[in-house]
Protein backbone atom coordinates (compact mmCIF):
# COMPACT_ATOMS: atom_id res chain seq x y z
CA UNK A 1 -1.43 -30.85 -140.96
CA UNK A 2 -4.32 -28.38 -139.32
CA UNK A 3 -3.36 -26.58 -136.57
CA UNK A 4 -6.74 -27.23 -134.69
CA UNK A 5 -5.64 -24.44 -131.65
CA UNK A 6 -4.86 -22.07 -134.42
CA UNK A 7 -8.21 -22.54 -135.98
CA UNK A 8 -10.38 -22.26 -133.50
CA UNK A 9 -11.83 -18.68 -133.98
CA UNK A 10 -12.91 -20.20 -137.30
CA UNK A 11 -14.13 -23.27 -135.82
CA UNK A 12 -16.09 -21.10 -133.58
CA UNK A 13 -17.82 -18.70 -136.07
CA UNK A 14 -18.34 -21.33 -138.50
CA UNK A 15 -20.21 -23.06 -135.82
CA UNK A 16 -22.63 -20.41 -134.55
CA UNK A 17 -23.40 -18.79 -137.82
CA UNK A 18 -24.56 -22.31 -138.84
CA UNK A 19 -25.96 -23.09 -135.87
CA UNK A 20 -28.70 -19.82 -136.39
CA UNK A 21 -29.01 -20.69 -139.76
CA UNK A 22 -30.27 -24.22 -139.08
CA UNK A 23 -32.58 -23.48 -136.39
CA UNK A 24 -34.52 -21.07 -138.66
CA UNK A 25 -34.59 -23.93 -140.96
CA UNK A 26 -35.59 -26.77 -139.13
CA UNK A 27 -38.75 -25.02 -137.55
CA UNK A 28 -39.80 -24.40 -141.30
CA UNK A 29 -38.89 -28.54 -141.91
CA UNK A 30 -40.64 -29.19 -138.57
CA UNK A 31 -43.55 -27.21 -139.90
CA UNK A 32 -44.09 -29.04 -143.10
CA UNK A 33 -43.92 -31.97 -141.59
CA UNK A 34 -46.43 -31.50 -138.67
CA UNK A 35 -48.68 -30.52 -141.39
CA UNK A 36 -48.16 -32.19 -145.12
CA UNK A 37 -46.25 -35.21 -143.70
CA UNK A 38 -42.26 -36.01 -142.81
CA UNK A 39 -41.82 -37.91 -145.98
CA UNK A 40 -42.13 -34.72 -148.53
CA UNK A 41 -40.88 -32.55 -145.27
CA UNK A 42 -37.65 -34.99 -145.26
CA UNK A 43 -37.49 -35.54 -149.38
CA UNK A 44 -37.22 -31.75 -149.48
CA UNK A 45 -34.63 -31.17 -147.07
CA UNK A 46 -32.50 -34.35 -148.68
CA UNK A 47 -32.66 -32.46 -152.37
CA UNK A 48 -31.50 -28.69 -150.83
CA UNK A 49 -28.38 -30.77 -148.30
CA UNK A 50 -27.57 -32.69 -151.60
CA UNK A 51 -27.57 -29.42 -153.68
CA UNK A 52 -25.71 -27.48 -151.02
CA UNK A 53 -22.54 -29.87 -150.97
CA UNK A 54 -22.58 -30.02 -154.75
CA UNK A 55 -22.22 -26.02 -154.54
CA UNK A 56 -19.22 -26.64 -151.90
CA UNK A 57 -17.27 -29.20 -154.05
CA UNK A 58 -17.76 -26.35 -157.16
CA UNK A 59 -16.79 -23.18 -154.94
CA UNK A 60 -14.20 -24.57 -153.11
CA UNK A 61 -11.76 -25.83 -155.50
CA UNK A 62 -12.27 -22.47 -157.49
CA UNK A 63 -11.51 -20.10 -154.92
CA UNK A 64 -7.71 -21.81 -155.06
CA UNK A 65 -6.89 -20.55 -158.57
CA UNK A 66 -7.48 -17.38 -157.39
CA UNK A 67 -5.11 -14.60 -155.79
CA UNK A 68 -4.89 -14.87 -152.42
CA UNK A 69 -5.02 -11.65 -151.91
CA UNK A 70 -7.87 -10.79 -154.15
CA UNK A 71 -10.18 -13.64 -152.47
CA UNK A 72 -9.36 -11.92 -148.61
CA UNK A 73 -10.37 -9.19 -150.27
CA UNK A 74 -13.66 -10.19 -151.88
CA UNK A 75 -14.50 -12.66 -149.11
CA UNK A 76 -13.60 -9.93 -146.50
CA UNK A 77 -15.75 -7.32 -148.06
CA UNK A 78 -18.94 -9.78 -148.33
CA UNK A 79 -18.20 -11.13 -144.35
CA UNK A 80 -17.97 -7.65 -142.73
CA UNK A 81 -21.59 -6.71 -144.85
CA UNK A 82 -23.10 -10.12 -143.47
CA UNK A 83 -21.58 -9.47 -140.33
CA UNK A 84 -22.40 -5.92 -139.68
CA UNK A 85 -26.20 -6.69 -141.17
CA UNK A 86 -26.15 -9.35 -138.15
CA UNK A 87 -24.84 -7.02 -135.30
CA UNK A 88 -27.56 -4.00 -136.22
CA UNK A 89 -29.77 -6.40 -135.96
CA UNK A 90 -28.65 -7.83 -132.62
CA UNK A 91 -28.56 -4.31 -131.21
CA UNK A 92 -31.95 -3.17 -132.44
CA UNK A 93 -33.52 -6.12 -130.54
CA UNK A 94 -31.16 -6.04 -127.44
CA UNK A 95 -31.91 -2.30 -127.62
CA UNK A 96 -35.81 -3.13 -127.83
CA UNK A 97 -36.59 -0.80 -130.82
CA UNK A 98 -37.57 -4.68 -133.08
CA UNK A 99 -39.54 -7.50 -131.88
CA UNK A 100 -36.96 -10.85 -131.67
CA UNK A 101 -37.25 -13.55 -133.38
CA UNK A 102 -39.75 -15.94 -132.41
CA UNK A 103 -39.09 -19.48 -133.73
CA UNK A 104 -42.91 -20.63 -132.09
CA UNK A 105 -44.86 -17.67 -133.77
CA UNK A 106 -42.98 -18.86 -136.79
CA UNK A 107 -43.88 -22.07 -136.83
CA UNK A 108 -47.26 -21.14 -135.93
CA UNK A 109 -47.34 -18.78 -138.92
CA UNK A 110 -45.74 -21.82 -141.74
CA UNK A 111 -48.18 -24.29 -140.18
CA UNK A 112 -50.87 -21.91 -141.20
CA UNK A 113 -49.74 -21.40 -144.59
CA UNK A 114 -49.23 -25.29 -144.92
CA UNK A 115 -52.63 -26.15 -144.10
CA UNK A 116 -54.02 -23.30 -146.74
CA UNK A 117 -52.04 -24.49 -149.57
CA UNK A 118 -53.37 -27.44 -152.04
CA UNK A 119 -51.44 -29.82 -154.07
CA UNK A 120 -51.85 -32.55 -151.40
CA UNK A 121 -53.86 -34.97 -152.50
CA UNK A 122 -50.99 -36.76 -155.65
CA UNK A 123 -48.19 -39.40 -154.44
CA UNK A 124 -45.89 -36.22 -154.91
CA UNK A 125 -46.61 -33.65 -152.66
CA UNK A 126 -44.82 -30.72 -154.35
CA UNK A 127 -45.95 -27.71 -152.38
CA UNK A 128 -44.32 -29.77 -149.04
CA UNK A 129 -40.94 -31.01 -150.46
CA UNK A 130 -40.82 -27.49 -152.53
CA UNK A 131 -41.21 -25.72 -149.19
CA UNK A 132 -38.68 -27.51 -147.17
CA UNK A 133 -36.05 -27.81 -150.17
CA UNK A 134 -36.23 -23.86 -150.35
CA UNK A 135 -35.88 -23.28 -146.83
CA UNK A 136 -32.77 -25.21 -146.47
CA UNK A 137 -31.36 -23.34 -149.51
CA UNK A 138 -32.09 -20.20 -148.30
CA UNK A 139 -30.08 -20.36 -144.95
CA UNK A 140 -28.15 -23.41 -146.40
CA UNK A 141 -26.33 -21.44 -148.97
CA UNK A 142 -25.46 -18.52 -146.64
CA UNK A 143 -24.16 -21.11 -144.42
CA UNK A 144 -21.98 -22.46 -147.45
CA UNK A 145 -20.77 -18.79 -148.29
CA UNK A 146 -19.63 -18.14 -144.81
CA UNK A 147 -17.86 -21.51 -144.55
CA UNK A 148 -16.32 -21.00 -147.64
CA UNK A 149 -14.95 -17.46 -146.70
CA UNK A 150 -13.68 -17.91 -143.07
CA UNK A 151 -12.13 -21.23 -144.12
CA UNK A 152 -10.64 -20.47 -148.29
CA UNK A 153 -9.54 -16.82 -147.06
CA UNK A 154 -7.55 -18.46 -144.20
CA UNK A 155 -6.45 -21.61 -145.91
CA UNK A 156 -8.66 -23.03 -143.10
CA UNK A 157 -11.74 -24.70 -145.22
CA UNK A 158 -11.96 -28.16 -143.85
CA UNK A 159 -11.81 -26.41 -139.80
CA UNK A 160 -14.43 -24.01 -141.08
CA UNK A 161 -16.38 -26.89 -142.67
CA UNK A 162 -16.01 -29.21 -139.24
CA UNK A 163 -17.81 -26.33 -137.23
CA UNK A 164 -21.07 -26.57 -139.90
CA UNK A 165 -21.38 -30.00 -139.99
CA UNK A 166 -20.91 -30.06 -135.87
CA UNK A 167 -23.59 -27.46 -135.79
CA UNK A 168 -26.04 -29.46 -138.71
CA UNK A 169 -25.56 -32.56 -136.44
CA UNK A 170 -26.95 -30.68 -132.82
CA UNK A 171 -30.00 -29.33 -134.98
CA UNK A 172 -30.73 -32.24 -136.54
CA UNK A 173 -30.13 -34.33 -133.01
CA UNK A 174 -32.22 -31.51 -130.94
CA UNK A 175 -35.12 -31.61 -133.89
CA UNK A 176 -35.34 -35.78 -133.74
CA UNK A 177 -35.39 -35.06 -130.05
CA UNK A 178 -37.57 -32.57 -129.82
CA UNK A 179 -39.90 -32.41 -132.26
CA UNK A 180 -40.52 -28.73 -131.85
CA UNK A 181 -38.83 -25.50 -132.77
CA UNK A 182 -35.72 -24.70 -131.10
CA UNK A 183 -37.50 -21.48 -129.26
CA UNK A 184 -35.35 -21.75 -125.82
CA UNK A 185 -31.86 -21.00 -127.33
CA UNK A 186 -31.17 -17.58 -127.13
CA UNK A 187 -31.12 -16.32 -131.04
CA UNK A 188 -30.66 -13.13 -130.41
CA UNK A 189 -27.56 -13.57 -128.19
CA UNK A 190 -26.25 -15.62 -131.05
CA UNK A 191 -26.71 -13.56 -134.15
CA UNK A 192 -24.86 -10.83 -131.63
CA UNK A 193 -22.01 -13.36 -131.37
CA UNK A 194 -21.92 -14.34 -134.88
CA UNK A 195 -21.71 -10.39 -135.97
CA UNK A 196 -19.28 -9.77 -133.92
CA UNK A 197 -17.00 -12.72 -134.92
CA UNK A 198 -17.72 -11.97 -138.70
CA UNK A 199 -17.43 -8.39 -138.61
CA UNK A 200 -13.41 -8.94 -136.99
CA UNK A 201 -12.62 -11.99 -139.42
CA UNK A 202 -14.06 -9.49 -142.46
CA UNK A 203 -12.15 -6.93 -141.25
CA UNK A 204 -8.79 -8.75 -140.85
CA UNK A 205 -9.37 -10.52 -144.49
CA UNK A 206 -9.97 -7.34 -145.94
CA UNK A 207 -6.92 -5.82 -144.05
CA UNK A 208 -4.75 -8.74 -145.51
CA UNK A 209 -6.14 -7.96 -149.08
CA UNK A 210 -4.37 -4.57 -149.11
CA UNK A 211 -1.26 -5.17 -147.93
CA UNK A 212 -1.75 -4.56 -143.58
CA UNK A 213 0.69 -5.79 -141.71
CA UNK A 214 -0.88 -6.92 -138.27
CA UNK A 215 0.36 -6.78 -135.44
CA UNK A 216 0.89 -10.19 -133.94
CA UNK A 217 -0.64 -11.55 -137.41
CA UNK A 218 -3.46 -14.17 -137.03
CA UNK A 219 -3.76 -13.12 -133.12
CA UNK A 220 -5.23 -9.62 -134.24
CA UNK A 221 -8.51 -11.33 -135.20
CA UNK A 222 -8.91 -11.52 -130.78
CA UNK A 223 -8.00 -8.04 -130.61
CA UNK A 224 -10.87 -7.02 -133.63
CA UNK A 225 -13.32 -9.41 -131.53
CA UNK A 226 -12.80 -7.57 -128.57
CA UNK A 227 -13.14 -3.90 -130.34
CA UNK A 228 -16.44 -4.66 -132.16
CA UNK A 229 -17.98 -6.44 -128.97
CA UNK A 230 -16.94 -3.30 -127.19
CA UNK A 231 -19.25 -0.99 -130.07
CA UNK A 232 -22.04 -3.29 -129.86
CA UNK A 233 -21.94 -3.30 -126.23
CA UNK A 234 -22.06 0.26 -125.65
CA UNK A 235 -24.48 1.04 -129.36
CA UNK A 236 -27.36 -0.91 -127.51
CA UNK A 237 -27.95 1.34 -124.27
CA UNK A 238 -27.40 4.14 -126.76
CA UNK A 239 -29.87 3.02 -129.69
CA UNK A 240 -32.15 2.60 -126.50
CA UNK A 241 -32.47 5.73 -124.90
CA UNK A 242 -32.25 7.69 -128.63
CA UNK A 243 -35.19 5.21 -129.08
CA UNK A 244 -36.75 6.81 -125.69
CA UNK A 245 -36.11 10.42 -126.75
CA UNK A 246 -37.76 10.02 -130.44
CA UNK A 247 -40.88 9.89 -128.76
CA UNK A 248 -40.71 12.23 -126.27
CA UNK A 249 -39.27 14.90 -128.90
CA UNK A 250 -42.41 14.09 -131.14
């Protein structure tokens, strides 16, 4: 039986990393299909899902023949690089020293492409279905690592799993909806979330790799939130005036 209270943090992060990683994807999907039609747009982004959950049913099983501790070590490593990628990120744009991410000057800038590419005018139109089945690789398997290593490090795959379909199903919901990039959610705020969460679940997996005892075991992971929301917090105003002093000092 899942404890569902118990996996919750991993419900969460599971969630909102796959929740950024599907926006960027479905303004790409929306693109191609504004421009070289919904059938390739939709053809492509069936061949990448189908792809995707072949690569889950291969990883999954095979992280359970190996040492526990050795995959909350390896899976720990990799989420606290992906995590702590995400939260300099985050700060640089909360700190204003990079431009955030604009899903509507993306779209604007695939549409463009689109329309300058050939290979249009055959019952197959490659360039479209090629363009959305890469997209939703691209963030798809990054989605399908982190799921795998929040959920196989803590024995908690099919929680993990729940929280990226749950997120798949509001994209693709909001995008039938819609029909227009998801611009109005607040990206940035969420990749600051996500690197948070993945920084303290990386941090606790690699902890249990090498023998740490926690304190108050799983519970520590709210405790590791807390400390790297704290740095973050206090590394944007800090990033922002050493970003107002460069200048001034030049």
């Amino acid at each position: 039986m899942i404890d569902w209270v118990h996996a919750g943090p991993s419900v969460a992060a599971a969630f909102l990393a796959s929740l950024v990683e599907f926006i960027e994807a479905l303004t790409v999907v929306l693109a191609v299909g504004v421009v070289r039609g919904w059938r390739p747009a939709l053809l492509g982004t069936a061949f990448g899902l189908a792809v995707l959950f072949l690569l889950v049913i291969v990883l999954g099983p095979a992280l359970a023949r190996i040492p526990l501790d050795v995959v909350q070590l390896a899976v720990g490593t990799l989420l606290l690089l992906f995590g702590l990628r995400w939260l300099r990120k985050a700060i640089l744009r909360a700190a204003g020293i990079i431009a955030l991410h604009d899903e509507d000057a993306a779209f604007a800038a695939e549409t463009t492409l689109l329309r300058q590419a050939g290979g249009g005018g055959s019952e197959w139109d490659w360039v479209a279905i090629g363009a959305a089945f890469k997209i939703v690789m691209l963030e798809g398997i990054e989605v399908v690592f982190i799921v795998i290593a929040i959920g196989a490090a803590g024995g908690l795959l099919v929680p993990a799993g729940a929280g990226a379909i749950a997120a798949l199903l509001v994209v693709v919901l909001l995008g039938i909806v819609l029909h227009r990039p998801l611009a109005r959610i607040p990206e940035n705020a969420l990749k600051f979330a996500v690197g948070v969460l993945l920084c303290a679940f990386g941090a606790f997996w690699v902890g249990e790799g090498i023998g740490v005892a926690w304190p108050a075991a799983d519970w520590s992971i709210l405790a590791l939130i807390v400390g790297f929301l704290a740095v973050a917090l206090v590394s944007v105003p800090l990033c922002r005036g050493r970003a107002r002093m460069l200048p001034a000092a030049q």
